[in-house]
N, C-alpha and C. Protein backbone atom coordinates (compact mmCIF):
# COMPACT_ATOMS: atom_id res chain seq x y z
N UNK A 1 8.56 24.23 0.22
CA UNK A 1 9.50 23.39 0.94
C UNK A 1 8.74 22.24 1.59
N UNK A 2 9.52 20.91 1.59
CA UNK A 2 8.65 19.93 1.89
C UNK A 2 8.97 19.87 3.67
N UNK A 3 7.24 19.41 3.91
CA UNK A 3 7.56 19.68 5.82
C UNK A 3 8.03 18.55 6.24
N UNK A 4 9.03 19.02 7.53
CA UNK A 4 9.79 17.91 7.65
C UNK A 4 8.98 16.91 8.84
N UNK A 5 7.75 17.48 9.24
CA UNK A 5 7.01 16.58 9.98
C UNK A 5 5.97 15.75 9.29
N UNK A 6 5.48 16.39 7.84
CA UNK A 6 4.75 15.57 7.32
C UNK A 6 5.93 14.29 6.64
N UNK A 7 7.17 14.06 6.57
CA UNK A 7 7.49 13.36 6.38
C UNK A 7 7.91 12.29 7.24
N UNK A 8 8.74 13.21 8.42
CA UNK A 8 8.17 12.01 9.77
C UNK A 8 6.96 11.01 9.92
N UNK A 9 5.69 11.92 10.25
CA UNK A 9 5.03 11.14 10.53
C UNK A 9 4.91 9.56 9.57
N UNK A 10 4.68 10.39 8.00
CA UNK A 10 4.66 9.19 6.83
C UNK A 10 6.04 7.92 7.48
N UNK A 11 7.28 8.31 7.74
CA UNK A 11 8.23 7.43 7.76
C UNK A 11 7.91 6.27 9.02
N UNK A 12 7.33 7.08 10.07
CA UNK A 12 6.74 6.07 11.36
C UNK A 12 6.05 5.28 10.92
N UNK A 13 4.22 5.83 9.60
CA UNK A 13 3.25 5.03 9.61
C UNK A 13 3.87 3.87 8.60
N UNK A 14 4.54 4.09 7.90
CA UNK A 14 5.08 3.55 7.05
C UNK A 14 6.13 1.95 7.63
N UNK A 15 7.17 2.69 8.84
CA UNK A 15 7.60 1.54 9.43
C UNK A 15 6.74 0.57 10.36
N UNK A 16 5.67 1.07 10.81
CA UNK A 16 4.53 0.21 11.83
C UNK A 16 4.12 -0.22 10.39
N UNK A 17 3.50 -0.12 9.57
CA UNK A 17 3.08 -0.98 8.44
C UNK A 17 4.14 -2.46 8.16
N UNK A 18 5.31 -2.08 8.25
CA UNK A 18 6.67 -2.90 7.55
C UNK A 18 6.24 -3.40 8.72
N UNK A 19 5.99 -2.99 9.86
CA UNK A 19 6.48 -4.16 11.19
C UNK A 19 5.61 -4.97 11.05
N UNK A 20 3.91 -4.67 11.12
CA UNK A 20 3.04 -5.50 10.84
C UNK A 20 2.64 -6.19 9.83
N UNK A 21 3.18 -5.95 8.46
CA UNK A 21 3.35 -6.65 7.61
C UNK A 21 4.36 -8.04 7.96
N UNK A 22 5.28 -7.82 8.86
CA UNK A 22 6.33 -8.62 9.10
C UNK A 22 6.39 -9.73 9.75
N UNK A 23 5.84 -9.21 10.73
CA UNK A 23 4.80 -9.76 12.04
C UNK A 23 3.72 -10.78 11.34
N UNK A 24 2.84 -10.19 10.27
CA UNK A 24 1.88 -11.18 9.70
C UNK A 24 2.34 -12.57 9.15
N UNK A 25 3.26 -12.40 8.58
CA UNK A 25 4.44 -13.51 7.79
C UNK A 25 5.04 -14.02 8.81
N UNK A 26 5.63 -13.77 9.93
CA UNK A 26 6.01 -15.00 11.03
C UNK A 26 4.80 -15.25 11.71
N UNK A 27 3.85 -14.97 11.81
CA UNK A 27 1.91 -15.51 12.24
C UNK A 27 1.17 -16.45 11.37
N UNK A 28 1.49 -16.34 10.42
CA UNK A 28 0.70 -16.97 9.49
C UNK A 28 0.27 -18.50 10.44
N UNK A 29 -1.14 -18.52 9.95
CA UNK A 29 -2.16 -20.03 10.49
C UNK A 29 -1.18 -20.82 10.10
N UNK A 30 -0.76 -22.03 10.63
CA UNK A 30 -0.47 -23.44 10.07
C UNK A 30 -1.78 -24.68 10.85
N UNK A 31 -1.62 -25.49 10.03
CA UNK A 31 -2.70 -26.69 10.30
C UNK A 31 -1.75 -27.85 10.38
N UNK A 32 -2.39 -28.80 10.95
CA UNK A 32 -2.40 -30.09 11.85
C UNK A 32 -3.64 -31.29 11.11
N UNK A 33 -3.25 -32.04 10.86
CA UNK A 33 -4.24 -32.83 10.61
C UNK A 33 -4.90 -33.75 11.97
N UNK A 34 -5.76 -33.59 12.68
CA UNK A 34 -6.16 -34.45 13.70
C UNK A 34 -7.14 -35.60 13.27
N UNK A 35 -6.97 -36.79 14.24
CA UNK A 35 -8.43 -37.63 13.63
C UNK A 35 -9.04 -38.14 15.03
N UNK A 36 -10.44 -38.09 14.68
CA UNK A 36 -10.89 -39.07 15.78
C UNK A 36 -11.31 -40.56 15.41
N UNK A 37 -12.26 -40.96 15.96
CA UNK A 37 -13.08 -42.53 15.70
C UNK A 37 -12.77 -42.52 13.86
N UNK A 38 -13.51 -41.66 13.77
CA UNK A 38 -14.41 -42.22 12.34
C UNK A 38 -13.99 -41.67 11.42
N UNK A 39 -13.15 -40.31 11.33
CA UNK A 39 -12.91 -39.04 10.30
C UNK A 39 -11.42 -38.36 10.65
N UNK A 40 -10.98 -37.70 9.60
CA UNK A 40 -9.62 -36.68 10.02
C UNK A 40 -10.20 -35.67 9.82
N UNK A 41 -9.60 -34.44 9.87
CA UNK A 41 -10.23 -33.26 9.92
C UNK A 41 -8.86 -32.21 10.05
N UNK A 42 -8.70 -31.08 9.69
CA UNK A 42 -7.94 -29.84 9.88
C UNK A 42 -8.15 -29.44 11.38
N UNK A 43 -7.18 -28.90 12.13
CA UNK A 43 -7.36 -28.22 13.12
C UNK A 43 -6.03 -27.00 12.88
N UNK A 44 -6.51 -25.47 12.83
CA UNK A 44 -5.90 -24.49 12.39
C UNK A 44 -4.83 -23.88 13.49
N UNK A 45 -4.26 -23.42 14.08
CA UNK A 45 -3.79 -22.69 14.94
C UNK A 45 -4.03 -20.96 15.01
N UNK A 46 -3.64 -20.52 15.51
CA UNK A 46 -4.13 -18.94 15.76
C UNK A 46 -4.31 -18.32 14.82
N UNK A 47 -4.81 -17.11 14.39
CA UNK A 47 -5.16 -16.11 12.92
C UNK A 47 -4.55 -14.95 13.84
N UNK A 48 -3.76 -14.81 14.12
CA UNK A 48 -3.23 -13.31 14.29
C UNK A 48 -2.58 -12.60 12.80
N UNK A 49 -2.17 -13.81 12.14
CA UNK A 49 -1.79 -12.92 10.80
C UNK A 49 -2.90 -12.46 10.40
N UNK A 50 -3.98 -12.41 10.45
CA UNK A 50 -5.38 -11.62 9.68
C UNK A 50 -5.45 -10.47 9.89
N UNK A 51 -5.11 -10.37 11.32
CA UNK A 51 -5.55 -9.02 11.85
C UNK A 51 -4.54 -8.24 11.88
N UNK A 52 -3.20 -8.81 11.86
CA UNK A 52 -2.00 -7.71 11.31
C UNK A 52 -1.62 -7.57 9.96
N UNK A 53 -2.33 -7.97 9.20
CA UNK A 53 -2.51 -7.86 7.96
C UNK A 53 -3.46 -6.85 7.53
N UNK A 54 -4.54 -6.68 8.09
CA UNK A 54 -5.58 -5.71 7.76
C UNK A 54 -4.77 -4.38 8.53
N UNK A 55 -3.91 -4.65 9.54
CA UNK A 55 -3.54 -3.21 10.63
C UNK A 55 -3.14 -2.67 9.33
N UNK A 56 -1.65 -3.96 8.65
CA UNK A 56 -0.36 -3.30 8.01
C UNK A 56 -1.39 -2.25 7.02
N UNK A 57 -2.40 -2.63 6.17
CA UNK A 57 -3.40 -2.52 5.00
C UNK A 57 -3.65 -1.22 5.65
N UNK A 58 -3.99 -0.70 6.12
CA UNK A 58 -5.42 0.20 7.00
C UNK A 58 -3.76 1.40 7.40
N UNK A 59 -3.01 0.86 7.90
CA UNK A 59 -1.50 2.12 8.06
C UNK A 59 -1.05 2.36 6.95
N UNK A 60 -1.08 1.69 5.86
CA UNK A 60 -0.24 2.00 4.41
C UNK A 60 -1.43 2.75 3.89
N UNK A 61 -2.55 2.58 4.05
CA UNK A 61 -3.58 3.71 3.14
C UNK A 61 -3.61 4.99 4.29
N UNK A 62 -3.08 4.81 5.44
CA UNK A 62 -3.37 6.38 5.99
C UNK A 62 -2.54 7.06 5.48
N UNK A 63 -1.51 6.39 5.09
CA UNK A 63 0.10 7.39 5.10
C UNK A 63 -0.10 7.46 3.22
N UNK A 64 -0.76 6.76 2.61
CA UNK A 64 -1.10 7.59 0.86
C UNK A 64 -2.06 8.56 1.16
N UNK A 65 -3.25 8.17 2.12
CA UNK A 65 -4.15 9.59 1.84
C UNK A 65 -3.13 11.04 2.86
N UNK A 66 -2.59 10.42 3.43
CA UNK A 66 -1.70 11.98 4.33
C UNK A 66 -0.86 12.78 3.02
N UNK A 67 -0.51 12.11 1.99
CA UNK A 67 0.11 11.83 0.83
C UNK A 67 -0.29 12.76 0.29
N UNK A 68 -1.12 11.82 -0.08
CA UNK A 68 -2.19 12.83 -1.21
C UNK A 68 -3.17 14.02 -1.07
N UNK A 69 -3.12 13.72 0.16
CA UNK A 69 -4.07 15.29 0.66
C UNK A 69 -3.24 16.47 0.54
N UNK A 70 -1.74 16.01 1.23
CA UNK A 70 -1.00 17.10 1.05
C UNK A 70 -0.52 17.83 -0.05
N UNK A 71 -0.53 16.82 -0.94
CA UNK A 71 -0.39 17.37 -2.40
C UNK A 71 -0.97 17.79 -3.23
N UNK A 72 -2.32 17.42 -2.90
CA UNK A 72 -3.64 17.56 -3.20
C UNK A 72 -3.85 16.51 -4.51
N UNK A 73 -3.32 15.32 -4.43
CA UNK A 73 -3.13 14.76 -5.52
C UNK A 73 -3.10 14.77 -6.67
N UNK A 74 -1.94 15.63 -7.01
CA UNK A 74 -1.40 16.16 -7.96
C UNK A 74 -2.18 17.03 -9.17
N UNK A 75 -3.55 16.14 -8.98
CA UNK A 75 -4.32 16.96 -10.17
C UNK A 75 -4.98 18.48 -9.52
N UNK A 76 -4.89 18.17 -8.32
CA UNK A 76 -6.07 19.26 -7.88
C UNK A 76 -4.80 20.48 -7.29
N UNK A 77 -5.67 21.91 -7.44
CA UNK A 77 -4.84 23.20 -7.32
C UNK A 77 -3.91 23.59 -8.04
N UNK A 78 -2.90 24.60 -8.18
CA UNK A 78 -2.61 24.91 -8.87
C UNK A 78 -1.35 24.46 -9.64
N UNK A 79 -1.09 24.40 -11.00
CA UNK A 79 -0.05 23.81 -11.64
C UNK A 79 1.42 23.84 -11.09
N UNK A 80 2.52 22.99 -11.38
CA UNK A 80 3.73 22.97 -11.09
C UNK A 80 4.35 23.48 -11.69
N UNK A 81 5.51 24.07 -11.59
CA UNK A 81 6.41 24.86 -12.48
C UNK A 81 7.22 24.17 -13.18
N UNK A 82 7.74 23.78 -14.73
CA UNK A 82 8.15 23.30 -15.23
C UNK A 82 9.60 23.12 -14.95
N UNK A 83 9.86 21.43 -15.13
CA UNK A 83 11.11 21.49 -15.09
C UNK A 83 11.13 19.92 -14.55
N UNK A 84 12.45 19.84 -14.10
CA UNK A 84 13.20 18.44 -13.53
C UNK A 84 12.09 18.03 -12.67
N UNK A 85 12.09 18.73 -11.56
CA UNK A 85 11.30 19.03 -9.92
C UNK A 85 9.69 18.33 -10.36
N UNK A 86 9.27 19.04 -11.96
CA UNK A 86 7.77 18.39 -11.98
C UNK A 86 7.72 16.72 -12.67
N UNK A 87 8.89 16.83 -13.27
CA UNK A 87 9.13 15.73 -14.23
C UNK A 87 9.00 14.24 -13.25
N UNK A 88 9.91 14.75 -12.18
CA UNK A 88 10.30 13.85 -10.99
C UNK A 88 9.27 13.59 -10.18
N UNK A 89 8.39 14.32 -9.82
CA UNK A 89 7.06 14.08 -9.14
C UNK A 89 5.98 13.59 -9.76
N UNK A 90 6.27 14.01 -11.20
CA UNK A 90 4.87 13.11 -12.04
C UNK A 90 5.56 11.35 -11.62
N UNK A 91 7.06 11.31 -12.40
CA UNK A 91 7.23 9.73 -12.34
C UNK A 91 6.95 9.43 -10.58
N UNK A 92 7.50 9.74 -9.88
CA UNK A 92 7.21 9.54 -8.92
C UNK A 92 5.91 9.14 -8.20
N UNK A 93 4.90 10.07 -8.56
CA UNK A 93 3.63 9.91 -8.52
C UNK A 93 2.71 8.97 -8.61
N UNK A 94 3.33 8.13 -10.74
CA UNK A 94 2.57 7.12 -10.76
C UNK A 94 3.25 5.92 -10.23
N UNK A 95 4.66 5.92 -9.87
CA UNK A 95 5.39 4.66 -9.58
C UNK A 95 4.46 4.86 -7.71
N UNK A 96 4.43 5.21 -7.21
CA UNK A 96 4.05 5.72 -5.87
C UNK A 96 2.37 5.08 -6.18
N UNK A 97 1.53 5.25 -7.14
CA UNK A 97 0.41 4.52 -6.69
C UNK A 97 0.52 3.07 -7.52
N UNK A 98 1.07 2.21 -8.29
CA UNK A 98 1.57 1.32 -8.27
C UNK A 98 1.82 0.29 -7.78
N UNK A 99 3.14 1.13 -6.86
CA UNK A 99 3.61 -0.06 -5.30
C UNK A 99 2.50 -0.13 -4.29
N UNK A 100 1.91 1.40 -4.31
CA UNK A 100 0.70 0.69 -3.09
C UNK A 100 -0.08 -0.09 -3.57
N UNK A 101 -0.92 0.07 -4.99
CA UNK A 101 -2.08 -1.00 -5.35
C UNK A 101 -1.14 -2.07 -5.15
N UNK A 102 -0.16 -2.79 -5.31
CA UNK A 102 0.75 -3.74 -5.60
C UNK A 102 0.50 -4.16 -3.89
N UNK A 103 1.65 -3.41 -3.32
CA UNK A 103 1.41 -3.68 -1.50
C UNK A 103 -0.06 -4.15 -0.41
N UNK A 104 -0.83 -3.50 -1.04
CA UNK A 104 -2.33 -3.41 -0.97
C UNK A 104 -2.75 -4.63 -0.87
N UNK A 105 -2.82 -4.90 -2.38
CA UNK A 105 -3.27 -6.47 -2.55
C UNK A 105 -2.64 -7.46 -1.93
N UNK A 106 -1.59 -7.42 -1.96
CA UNK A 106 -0.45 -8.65 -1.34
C UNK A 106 -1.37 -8.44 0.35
N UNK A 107 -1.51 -7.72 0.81
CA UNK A 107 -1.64 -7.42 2.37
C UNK A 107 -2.78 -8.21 2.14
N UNK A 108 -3.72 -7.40 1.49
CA UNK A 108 -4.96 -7.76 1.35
C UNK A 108 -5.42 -9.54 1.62
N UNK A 109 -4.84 -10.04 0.41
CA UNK A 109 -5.48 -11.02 -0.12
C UNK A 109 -4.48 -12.24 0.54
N UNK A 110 -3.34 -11.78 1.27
CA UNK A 110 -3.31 -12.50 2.29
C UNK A 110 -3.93 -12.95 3.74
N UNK A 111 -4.20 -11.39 4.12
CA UNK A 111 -5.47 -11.59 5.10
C UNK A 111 -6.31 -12.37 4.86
N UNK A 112 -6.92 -11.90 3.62
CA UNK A 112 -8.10 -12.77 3.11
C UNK A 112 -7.86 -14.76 3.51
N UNK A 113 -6.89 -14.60 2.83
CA UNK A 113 -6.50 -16.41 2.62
C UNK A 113 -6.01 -16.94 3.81
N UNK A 114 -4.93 -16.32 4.76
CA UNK A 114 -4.92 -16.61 6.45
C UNK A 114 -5.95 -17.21 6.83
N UNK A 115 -7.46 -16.47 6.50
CA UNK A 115 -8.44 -16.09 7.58
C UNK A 115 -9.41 -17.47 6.90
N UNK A 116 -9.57 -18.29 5.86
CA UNK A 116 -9.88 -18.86 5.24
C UNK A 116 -9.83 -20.33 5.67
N UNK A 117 -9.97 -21.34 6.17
CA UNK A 117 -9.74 -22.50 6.51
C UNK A 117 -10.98 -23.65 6.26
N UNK A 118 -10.17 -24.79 5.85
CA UNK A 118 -10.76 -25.99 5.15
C UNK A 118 -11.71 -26.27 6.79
N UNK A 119 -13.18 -27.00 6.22
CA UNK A 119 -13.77 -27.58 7.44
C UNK A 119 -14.21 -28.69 7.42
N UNK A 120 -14.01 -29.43 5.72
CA UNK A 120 -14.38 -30.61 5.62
C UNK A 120 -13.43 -31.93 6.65
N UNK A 121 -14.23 -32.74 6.43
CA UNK A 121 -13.63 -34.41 6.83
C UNK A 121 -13.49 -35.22 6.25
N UNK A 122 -12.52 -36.19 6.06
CA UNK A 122 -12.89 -37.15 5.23
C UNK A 122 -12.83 -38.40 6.05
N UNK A 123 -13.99 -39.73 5.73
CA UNK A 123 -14.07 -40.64 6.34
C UNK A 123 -12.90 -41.77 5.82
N UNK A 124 -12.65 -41.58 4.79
CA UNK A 124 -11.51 -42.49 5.21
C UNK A 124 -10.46 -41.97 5.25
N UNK A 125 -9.30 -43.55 6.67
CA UNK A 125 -8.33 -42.59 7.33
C UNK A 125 -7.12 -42.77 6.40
N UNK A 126 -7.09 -43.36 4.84
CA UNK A 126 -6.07 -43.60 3.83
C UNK A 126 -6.25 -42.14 3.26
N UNK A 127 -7.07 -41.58 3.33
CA UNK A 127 -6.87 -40.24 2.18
C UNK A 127 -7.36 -39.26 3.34
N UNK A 128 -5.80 -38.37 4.00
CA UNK A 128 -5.80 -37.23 4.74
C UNK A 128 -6.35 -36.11 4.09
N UNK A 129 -7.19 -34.93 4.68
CA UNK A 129 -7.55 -33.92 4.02
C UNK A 129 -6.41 -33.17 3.41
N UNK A 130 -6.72 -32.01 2.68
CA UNK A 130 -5.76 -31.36 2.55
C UNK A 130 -5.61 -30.32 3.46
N UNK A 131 -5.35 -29.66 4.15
CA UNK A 131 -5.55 -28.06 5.30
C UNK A 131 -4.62 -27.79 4.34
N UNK A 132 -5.41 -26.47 4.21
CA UNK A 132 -4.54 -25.52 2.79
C UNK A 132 -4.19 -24.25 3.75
N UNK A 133 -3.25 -23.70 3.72
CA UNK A 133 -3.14 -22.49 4.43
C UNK A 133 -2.06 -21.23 3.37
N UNK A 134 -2.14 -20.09 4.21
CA UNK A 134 -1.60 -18.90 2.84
C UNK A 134 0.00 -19.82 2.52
N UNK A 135 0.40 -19.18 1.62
CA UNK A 135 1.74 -19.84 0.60
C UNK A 135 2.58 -19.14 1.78
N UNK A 136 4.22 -18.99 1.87
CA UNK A 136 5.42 -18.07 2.53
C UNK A 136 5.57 -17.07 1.67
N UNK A 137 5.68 -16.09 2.07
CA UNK A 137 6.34 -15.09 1.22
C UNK A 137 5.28 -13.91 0.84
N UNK A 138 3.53 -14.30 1.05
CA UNK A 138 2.58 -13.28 0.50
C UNK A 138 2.61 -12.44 1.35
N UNK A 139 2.53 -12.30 2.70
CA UNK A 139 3.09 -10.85 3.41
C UNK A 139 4.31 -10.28 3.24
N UNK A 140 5.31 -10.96 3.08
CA UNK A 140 6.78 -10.76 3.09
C UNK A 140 7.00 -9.74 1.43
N UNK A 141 6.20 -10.19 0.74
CA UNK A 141 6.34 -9.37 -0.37
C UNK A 141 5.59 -7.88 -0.19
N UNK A 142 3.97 -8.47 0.45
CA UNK A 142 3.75 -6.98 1.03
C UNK A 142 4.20 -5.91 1.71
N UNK A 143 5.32 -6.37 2.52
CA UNK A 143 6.09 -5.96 3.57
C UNK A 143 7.41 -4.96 2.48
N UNK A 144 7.76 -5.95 1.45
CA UNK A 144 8.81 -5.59 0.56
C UNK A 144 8.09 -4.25 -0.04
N UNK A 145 7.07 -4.09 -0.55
CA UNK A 145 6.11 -3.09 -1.31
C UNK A 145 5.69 -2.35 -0.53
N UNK A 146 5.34 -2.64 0.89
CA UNK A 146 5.38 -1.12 1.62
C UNK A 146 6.46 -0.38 2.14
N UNK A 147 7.72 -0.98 1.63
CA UNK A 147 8.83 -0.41 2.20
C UNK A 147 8.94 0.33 0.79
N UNK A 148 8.79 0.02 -0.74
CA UNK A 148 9.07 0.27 -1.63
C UNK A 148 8.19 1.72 -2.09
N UNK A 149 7.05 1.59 -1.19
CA UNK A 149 5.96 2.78 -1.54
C UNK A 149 6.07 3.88 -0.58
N UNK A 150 6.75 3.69 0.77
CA UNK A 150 7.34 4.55 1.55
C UNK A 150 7.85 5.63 0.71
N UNK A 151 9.19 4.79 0.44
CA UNK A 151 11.02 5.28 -0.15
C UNK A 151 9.63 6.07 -0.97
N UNK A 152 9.36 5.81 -2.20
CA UNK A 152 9.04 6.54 -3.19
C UNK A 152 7.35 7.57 -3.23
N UNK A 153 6.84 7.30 -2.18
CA UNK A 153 6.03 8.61 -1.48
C UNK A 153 6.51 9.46 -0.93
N UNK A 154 7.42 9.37 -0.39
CA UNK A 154 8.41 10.45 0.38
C UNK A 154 9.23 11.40 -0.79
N UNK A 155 10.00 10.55 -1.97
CA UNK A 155 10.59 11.23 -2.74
C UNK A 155 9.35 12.26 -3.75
N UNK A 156 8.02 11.48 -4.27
CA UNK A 156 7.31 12.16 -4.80
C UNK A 156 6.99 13.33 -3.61
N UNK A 157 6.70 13.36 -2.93
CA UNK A 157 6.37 14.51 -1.53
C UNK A 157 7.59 15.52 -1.87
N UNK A 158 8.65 15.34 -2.17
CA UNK A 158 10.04 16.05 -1.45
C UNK A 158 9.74 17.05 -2.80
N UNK A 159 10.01 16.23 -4.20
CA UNK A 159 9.89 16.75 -5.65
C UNK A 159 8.54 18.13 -6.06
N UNK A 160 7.33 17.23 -5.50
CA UNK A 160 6.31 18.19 -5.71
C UNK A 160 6.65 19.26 -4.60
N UNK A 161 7.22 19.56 -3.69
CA UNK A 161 7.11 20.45 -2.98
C UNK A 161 8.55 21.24 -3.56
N UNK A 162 9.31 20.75 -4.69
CA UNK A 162 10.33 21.43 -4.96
C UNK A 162 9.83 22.52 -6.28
N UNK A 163 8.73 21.45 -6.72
CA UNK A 163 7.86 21.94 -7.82
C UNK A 163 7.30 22.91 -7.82
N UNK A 164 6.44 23.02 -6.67
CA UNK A 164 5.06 23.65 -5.85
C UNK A 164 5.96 25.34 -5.53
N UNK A 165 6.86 25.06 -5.14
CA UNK A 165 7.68 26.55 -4.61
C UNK A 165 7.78 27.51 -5.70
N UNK A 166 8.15 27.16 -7.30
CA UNK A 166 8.14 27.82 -7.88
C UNK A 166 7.57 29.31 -8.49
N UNK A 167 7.79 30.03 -9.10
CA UNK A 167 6.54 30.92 -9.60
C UNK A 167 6.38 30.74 -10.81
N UNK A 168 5.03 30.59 -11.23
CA UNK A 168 4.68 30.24 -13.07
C UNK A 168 4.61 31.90 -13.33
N UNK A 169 5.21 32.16 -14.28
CA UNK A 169 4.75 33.23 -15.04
C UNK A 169 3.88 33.40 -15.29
N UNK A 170 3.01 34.80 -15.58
CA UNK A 170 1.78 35.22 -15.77
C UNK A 170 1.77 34.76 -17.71
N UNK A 171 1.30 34.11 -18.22
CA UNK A 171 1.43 34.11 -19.71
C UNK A 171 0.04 35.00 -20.43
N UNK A 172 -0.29 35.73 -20.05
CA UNK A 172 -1.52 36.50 -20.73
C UNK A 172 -0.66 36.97 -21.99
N UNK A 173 -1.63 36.70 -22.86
CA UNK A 173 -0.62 37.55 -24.48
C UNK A 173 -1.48 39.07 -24.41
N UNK A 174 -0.76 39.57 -24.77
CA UNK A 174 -1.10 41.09 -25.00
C UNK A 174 -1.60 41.36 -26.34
N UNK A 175 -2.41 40.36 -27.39
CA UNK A 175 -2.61 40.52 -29.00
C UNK A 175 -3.59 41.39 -29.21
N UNK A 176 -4.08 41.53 -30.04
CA UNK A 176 -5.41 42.08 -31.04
C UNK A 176 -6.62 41.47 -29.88
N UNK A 177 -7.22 43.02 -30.06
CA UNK A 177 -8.10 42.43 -29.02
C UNK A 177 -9.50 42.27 -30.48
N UNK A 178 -9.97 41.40 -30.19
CA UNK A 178 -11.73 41.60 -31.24
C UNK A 178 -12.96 42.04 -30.67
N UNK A 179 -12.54 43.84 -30.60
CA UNK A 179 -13.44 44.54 -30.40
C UNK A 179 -14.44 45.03 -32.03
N UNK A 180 -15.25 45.86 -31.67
CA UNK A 180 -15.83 46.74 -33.03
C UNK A 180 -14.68 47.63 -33.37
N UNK A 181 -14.53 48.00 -34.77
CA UNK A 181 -13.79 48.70 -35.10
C UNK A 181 -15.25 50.00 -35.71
N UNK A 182 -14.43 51.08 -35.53
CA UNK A 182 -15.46 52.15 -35.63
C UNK A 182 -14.37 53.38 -36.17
């Protein structure tokens, strides 16, 4: 039977992920072009999306390894009992690591690019730099994919533990044994 606190907890770490994923996407750096005498130059505003980007990243992998420990990730211990229950936890399983590599990266490699800022100048004041900052939408999709890897870690959790309850039959065959014949 699947525990109903190991699914709690997953559903909390899971929504503090969505929040800070969420949070990162209304944070995101924007830039300003400033100039003085001689040069323009980028000037960035705050990086708090970096660091709630790495939180959201760092809460969505606690709540797969709470995941997977509990299940022992699927390969490890003993087999599932055939049927719907295992069918549903295998798909489940691989759609479940999927959305996180998927969620992962989006978190990821938005942090990454937030945290990233132009430092050149250019001397003349006809051609403004460019200040490049992350695109809209690269947390917001992460945010979409950790809500998506939640829903479907929870259902793989619910399935394997519908699986896991079963009893496998003993299948030893009783044949010809190949002893000496005497």
């Amino acid at each position: 039977m699947a525990s109903s606190l190991l699914l709690a907890v997953v559903f909390v770490f899971d929504l503090v992920a969505f929040g800070l994923a969420v949070a990162a996407e209304q944070r995101r750096a924007s830039a300003k072009i400033a100039e003085d005498a001689t040069s323009q130059y980028c000037v960035y505003e705050s990086d708090k999306a970096t660091g709630l980007g790495v939180g959201a990243v760092l809460t969505l992998l606690a709540t797969q390894l709470l995941i997977m420990i509990a299940t022992r990730c699927l390969c490890c211990g003993r087999a599932l009992s055939p049927g719907r229950s295992r069918a549903l936890a295998i798909t489940y399983f691989i759609t479940c690591w999927v959305t996180f590599i998927i969620a992962e990266v989006c978190l990821l490699a938005g942090s990454i690019r937030n945290a990233y800022h132009t430092k050149y100048r250019t001397v003349l004041l006809s051609d403004p730099p460019s200040c490049e900052t992350l695109r809209k939408g690269v947390f917001g999709a992460g945010a979409a994919f950790v809500v998506l890897t939640g829903v479907v870690s929870e259902l793989y959790y619910v399935y394997y533990s519908r699986s896991d309850e079963g009893v496998i039959p003993n299948s030893r065959d009783g044949g010809i044994r190949m002893g000496a014949f005497n």
